[in-house]
C-alpha atoms as a PDB file:
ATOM      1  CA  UNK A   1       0.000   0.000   0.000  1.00  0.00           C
ATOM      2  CA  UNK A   2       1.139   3.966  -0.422  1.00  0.00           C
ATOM      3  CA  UNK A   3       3.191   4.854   2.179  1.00  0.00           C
ATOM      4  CA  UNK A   4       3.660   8.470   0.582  1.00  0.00           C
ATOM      5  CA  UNK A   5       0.313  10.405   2.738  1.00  0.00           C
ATOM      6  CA  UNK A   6      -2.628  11.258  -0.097  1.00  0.00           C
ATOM      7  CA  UNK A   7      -3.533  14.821  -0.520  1.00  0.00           C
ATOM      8  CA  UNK A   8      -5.534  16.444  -2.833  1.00  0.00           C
ATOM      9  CA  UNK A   9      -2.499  17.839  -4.718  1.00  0.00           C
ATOM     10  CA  UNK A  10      -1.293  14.237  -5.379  1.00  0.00           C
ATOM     11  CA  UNK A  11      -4.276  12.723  -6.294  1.00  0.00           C
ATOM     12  CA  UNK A  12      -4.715  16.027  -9.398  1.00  0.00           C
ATOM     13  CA  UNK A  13      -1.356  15.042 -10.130  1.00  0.00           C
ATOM     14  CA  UNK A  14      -1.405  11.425 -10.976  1.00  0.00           C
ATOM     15  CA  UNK A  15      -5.263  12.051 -12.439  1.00  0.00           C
ATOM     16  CA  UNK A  16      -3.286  14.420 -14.744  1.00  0.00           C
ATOM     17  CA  UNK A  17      -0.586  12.052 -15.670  1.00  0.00           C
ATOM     18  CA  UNK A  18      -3.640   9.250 -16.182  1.00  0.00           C
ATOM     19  CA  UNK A  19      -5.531  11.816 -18.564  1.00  0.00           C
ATOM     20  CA  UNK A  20      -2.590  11.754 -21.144  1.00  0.00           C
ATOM     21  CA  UNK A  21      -3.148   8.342 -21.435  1.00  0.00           C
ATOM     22  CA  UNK A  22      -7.059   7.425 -21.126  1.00  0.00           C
ATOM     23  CA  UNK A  23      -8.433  10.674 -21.691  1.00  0.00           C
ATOM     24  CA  UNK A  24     -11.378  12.452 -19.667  1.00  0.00           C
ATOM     25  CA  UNK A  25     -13.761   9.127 -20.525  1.00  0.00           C
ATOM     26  CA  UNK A  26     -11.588   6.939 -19.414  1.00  0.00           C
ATOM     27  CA  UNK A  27     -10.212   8.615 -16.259  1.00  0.00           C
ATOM     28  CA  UNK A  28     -11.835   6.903 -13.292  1.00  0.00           C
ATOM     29  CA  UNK A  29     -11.276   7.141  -9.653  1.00  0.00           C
ATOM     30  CA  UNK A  30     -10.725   3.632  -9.483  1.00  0.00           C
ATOM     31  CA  UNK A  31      -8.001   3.501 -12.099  1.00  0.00           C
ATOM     32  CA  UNK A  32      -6.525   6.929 -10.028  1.00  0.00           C
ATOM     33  CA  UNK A  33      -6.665   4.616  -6.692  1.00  0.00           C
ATOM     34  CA  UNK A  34      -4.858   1.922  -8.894  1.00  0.00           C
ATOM     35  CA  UNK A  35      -2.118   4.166  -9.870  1.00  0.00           C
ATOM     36  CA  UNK A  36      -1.884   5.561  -6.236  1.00  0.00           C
ATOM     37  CA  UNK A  37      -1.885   1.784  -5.204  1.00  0.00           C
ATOM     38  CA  UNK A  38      -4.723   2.672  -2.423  1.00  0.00           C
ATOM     39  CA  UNK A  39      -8.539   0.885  -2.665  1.00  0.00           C
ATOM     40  CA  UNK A  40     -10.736   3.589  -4.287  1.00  0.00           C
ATOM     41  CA  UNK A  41     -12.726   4.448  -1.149  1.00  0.00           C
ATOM     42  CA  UNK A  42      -9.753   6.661  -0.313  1.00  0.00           C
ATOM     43  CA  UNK A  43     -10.263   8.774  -2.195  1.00  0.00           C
ATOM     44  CA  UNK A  44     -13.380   9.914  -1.376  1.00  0.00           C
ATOM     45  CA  UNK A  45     -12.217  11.764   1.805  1.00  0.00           C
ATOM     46  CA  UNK A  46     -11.139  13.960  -0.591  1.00  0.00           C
ATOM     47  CA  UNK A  47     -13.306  14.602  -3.614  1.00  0.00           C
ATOM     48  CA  UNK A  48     -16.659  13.534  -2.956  1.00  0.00           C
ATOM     49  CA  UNK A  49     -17.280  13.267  -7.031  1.00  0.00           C
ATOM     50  CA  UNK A  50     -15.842  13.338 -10.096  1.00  0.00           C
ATOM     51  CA  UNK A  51     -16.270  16.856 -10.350  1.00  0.00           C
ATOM     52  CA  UNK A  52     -14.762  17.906  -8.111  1.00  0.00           C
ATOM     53  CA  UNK A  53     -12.103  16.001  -8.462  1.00  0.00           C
ATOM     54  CA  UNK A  54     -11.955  18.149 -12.515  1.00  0.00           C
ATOM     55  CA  UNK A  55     -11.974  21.293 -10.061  1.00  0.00           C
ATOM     56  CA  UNK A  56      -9.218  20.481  -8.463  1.00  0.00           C
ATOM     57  CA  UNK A  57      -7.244  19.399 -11.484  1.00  0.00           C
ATOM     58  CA  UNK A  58      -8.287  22.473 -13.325  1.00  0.00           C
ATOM     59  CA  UNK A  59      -6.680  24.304 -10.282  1.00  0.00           C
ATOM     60  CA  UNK A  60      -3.293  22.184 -10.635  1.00  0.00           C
ATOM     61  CA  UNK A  61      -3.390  23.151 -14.070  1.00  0.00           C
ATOM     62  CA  UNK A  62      -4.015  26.739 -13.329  1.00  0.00           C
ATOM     63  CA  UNK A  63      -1.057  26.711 -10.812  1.00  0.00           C
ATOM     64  CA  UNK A  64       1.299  24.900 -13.201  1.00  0.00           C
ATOM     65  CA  UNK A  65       0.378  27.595 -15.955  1.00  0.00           C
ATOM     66  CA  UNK A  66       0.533  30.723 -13.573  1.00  0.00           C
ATOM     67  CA  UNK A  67       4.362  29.706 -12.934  1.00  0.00           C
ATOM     68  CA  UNK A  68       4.960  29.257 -16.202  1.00  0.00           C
ATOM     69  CA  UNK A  69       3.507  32.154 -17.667  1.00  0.00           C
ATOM     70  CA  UNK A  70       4.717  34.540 -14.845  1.00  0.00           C
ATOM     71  CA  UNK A  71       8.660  33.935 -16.613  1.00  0.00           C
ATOM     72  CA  UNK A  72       6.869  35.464 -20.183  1.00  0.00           C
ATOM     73  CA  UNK A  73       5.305  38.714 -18.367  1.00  0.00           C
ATOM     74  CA  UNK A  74       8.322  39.464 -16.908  1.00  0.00           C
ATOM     75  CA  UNK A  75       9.972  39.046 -20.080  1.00  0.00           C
ATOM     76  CA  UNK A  76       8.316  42.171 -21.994  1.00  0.00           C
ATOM     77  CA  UNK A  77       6.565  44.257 -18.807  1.00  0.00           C
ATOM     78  CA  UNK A  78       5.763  47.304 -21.244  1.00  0.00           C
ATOM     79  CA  UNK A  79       3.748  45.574 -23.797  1.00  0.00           C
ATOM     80  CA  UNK A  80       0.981  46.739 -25.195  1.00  0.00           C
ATOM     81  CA  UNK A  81      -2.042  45.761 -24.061  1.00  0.00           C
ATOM     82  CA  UNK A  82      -2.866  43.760 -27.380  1.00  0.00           C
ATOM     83  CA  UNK A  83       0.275  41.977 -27.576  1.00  0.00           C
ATOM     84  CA  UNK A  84       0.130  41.264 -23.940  1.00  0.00           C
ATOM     85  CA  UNK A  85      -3.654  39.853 -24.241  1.00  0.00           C
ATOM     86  CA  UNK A  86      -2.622  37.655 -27.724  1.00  0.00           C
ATOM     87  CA  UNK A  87       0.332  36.243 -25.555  1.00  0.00           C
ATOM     88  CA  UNK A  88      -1.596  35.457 -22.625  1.00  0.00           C
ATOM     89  CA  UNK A  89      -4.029  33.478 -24.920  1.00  0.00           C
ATOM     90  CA  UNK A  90      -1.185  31.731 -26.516  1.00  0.00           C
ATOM     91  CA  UNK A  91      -0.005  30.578 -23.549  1.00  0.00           C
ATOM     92  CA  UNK A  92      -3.616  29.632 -21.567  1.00  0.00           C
ATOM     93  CA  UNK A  93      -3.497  27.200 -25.125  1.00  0.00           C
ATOM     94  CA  UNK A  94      -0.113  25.888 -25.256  1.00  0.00           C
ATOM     95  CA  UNK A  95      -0.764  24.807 -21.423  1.00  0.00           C
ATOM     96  CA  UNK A  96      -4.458  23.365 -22.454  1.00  0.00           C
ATOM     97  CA  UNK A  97      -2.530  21.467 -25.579  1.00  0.00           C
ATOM     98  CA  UNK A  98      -0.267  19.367 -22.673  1.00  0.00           C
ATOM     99  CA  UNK A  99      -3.167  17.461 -21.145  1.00  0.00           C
ATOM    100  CA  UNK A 100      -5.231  15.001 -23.139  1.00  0.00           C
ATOM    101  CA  UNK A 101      -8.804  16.832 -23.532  1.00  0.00           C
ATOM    102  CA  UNK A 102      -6.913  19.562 -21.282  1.00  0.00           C
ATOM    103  CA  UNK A 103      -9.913  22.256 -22.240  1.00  0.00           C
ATOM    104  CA  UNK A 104     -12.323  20.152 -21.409  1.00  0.00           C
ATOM    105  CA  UNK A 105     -11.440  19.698 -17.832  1.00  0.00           C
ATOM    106  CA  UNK A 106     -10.262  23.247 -17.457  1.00  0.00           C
ATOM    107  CA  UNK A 107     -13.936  24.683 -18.827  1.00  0.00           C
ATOM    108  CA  UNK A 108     -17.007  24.563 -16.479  1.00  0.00           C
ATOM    109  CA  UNK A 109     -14.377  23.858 -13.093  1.00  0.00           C
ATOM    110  CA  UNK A 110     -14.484  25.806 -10.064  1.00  0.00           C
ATOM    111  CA  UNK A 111     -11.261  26.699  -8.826  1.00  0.00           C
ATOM    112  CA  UNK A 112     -10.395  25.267  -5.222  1.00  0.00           C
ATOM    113  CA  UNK A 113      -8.090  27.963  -4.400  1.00  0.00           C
ATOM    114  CA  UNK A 114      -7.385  31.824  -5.006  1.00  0.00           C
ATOM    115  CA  UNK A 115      -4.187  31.017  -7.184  1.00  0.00           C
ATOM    116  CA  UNK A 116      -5.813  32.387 -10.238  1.00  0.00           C
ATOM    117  CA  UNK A 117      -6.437  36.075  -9.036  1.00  0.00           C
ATOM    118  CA  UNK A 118      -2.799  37.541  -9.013  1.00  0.00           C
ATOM    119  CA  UNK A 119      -3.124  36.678 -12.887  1.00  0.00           C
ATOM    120  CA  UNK A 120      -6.053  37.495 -13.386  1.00  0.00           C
ATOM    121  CA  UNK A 121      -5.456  41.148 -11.961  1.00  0.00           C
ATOM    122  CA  UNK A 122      -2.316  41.167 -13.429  1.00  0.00           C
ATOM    123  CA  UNK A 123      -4.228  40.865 -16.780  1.00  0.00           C
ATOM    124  CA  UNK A 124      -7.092  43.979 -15.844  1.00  0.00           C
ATOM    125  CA  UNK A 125      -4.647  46.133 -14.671  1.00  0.00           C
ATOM    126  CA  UNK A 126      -2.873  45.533 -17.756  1.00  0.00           C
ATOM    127  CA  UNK A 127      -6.123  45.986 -19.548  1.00  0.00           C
ATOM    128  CA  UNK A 128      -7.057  49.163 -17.701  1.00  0.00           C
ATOM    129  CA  UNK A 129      -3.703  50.565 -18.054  1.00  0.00           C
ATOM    130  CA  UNK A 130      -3.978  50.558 -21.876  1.00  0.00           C
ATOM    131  CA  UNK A 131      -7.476  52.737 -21.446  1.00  0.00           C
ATOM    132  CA  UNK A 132     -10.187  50.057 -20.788  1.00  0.00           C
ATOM    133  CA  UNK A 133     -12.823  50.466 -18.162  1.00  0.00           C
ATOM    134  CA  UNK A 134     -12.759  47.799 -15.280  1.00  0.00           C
ATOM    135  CA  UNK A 135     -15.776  46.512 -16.791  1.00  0.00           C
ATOM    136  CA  UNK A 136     -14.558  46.604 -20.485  1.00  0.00           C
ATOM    137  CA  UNK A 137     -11.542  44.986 -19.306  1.00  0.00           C
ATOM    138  CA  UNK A 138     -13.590  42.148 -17.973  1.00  0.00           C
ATOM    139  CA  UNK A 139     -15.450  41.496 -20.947  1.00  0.00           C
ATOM    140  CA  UNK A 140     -12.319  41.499 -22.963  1.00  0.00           C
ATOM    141  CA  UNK A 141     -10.555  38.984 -21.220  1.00  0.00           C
ATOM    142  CA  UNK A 142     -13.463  36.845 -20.661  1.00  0.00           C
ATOM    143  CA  UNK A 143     -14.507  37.226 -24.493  1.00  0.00           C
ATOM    144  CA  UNK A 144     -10.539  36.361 -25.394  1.00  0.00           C
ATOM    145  CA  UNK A 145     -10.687  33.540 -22.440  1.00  0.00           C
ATOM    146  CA  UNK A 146     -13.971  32.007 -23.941  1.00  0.00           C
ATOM    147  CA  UNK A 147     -12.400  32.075 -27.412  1.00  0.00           C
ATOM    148  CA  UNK A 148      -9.546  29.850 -26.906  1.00  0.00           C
ATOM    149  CA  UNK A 149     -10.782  27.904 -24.399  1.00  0.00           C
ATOM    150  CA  UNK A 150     -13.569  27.022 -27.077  1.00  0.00           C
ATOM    151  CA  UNK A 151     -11.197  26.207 -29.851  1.00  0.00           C
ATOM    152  CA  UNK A 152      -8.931  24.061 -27.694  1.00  0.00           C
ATOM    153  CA  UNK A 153     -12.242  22.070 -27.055  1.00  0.00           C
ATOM    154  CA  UNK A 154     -12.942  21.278 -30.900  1.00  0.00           C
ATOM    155  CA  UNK A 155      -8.984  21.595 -31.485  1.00  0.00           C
ATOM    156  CA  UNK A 156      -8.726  18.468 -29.054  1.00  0.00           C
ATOM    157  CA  UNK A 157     -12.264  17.066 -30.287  1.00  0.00           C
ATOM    158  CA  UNK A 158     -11.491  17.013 -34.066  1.00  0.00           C
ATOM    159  CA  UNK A 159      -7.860  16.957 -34.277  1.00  0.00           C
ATOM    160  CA  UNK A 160      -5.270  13.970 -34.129  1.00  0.00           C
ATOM    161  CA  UNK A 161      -4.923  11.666 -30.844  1.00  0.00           C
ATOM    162  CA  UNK A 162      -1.984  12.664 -29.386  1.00  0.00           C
ATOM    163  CA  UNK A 163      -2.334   9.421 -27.647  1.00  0.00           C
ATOM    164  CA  UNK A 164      -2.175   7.627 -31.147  1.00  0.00           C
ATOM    165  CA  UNK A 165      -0.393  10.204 -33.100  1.00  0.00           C
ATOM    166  CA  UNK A 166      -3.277   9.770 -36.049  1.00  0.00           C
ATOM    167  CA  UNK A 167      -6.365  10.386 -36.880  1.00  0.00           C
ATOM    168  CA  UNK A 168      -8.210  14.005 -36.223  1.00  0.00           C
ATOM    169  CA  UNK A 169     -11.176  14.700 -39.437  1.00  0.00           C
ATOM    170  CA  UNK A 170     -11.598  12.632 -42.656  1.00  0.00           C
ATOM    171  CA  UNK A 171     -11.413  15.550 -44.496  1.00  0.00           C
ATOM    172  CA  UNK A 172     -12.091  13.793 -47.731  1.00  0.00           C
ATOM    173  CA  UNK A 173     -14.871  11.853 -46.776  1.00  0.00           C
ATOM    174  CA  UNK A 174     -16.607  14.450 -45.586  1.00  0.00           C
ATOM    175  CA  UNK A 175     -16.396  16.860 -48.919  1.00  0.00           C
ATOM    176  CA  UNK A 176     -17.854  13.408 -50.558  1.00  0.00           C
ATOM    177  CA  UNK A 177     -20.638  14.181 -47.773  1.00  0.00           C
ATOM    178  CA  UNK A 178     -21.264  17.892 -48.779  1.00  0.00           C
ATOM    179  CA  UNK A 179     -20.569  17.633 -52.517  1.00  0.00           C
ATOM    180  CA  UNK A 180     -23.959  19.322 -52.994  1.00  0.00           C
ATOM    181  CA  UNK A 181     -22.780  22.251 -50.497  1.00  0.00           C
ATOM    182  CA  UNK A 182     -19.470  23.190 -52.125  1.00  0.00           C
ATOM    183  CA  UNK A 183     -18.420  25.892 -49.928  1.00  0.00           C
ATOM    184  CA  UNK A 184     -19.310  23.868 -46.722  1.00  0.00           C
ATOM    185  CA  UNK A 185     -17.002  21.205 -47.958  1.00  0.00           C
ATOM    186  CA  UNK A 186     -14.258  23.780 -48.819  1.00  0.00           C
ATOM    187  CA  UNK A 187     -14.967  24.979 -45.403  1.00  0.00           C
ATOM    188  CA  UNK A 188     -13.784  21.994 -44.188  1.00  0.00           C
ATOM    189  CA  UNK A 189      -9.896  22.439 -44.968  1.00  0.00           C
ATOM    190  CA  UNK A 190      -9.541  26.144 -43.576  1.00  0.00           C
ATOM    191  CA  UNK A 191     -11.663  24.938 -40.274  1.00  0.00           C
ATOM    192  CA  UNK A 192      -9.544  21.208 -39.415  1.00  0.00           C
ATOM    193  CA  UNK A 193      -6.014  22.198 -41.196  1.00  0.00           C
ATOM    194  CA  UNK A 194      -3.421  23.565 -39.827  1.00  0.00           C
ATOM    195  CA  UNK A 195      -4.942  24.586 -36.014  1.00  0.00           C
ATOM    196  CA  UNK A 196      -2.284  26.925 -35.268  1.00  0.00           C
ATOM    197  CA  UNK A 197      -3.064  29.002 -38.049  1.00  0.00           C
ATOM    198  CA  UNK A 198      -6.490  28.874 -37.564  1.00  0.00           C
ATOM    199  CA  UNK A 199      -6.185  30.127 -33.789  1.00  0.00           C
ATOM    200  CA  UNK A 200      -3.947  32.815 -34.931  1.00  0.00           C
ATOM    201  CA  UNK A 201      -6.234  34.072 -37.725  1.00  0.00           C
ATOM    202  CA  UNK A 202      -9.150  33.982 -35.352  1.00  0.00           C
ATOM    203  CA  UNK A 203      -7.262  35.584 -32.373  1.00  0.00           C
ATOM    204  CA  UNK A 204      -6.266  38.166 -34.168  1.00  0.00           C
ATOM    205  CA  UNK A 205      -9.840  38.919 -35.429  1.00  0.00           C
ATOM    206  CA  UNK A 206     -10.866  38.499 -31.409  1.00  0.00           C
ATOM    207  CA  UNK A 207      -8.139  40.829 -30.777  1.00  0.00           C
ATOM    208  CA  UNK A 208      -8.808  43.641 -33.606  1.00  0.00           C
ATOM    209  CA  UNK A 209     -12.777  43.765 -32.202  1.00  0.00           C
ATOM    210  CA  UNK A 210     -11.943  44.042 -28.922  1.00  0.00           C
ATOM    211  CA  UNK A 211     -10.312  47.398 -29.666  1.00  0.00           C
ATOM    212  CA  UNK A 212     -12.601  48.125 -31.510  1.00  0.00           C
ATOM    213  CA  UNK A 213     -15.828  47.778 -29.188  1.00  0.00           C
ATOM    214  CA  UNK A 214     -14.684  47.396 -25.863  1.00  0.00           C
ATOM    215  CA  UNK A 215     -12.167  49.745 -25.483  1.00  0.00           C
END
């Protein structure tokens, strides 16, 4: 049996490590008690559900990301606000891309801790220094949050396996699908090519209508 003591920190950690290889359908608690070479029923001392077991990786996830991220704002502290925003957005993705259906376990949590508000008011202050209200600022990082955190979700959903290295969208099959809807099957190779791209485009458009409704 473990003789390491089981916290809730652990237990996110190995239920991360376990989500790289089953994914968030296969991730159970008893293959988590498995790994953690306990009986299952321990681990309900400390998440009563499933869920909250997600909210509690989310906030490893978030902590992970917040030290990581903290090295880049340091980096370039006089950036402006739209190159700060883009960056932060790159980076809440990049982090979402190293977890196996990482956006769908970070989207819809509740964090267990307060580690996400020093970002988070690092990012309005940043916001509100480059001439947004406090309320504009929130609706542009929430409306830049909810954009990636969306196309990680159908990034993760329709792309490759990382766990397979193959698959991700018949691309083919489905223009054979739509061949009476031409430009919904052309669709098709700007919307499941080339993902990084396709953020980019899409951020920048996020990005260019911020400024130019929110600010």
């Amino acid at each position: 049996m473990a003789t390491t003591p089981l916290d809730r920190t652990r237990v996110a950690r190995t239920a991360l490590k376990l989500l790289n290889e089953t994914g968030l359908d296969g991730l159970t608690l008893r293959a988590i008690a498995k790994e953690l070479d306990v009986k299952a029923p321990a681990l309900y001392w400390h998440f009563k559900d499933k869920q909250a077991l997600l909210d509690e990786m989310a906030t490893e996830m978030m902590r992970r990301m917040t030290e990581d991220l903290a090295a880049d704002a340091e980096a370039a502290p006089d950036a402006d606000w739209r190159t700060a925003l883009a960056a932060s957005m790159r980076g809440l993705r990049r982090h979402l891309l190293m977890y196996r259906d990482g956006a769908k376990v970070y989207s819809g949590t509740h964090f267990t801790d307060t580690s996400y508000a020093e970002p988070m008011e690092a990012h309005l202050r940043m916001l509100t220094g480059g001439g947004f209200t406090p309320g504009g600022a929130a609706r542009a990082w929430a409306t830049a949050y909810s954009y990636t955190i969306g196309y990680v979700i159908e990034e993760q959903a329709m792309g490759p396996d990382p766990a397979k290295e193959a698959g991700g969208y018949d691309l083919e099959a489905r223009a054979e699908r739509l061949a009476a809807y031409p430009l919904a099957a052309a669709a098709g190779q700007e919307m499941f090519r080339d993902y990084d791209a396709g953020f980019e485009k899409g951020l920048t458009a996020i990005v260019a209508g911020i400024a130019a409704t929110m600010r």
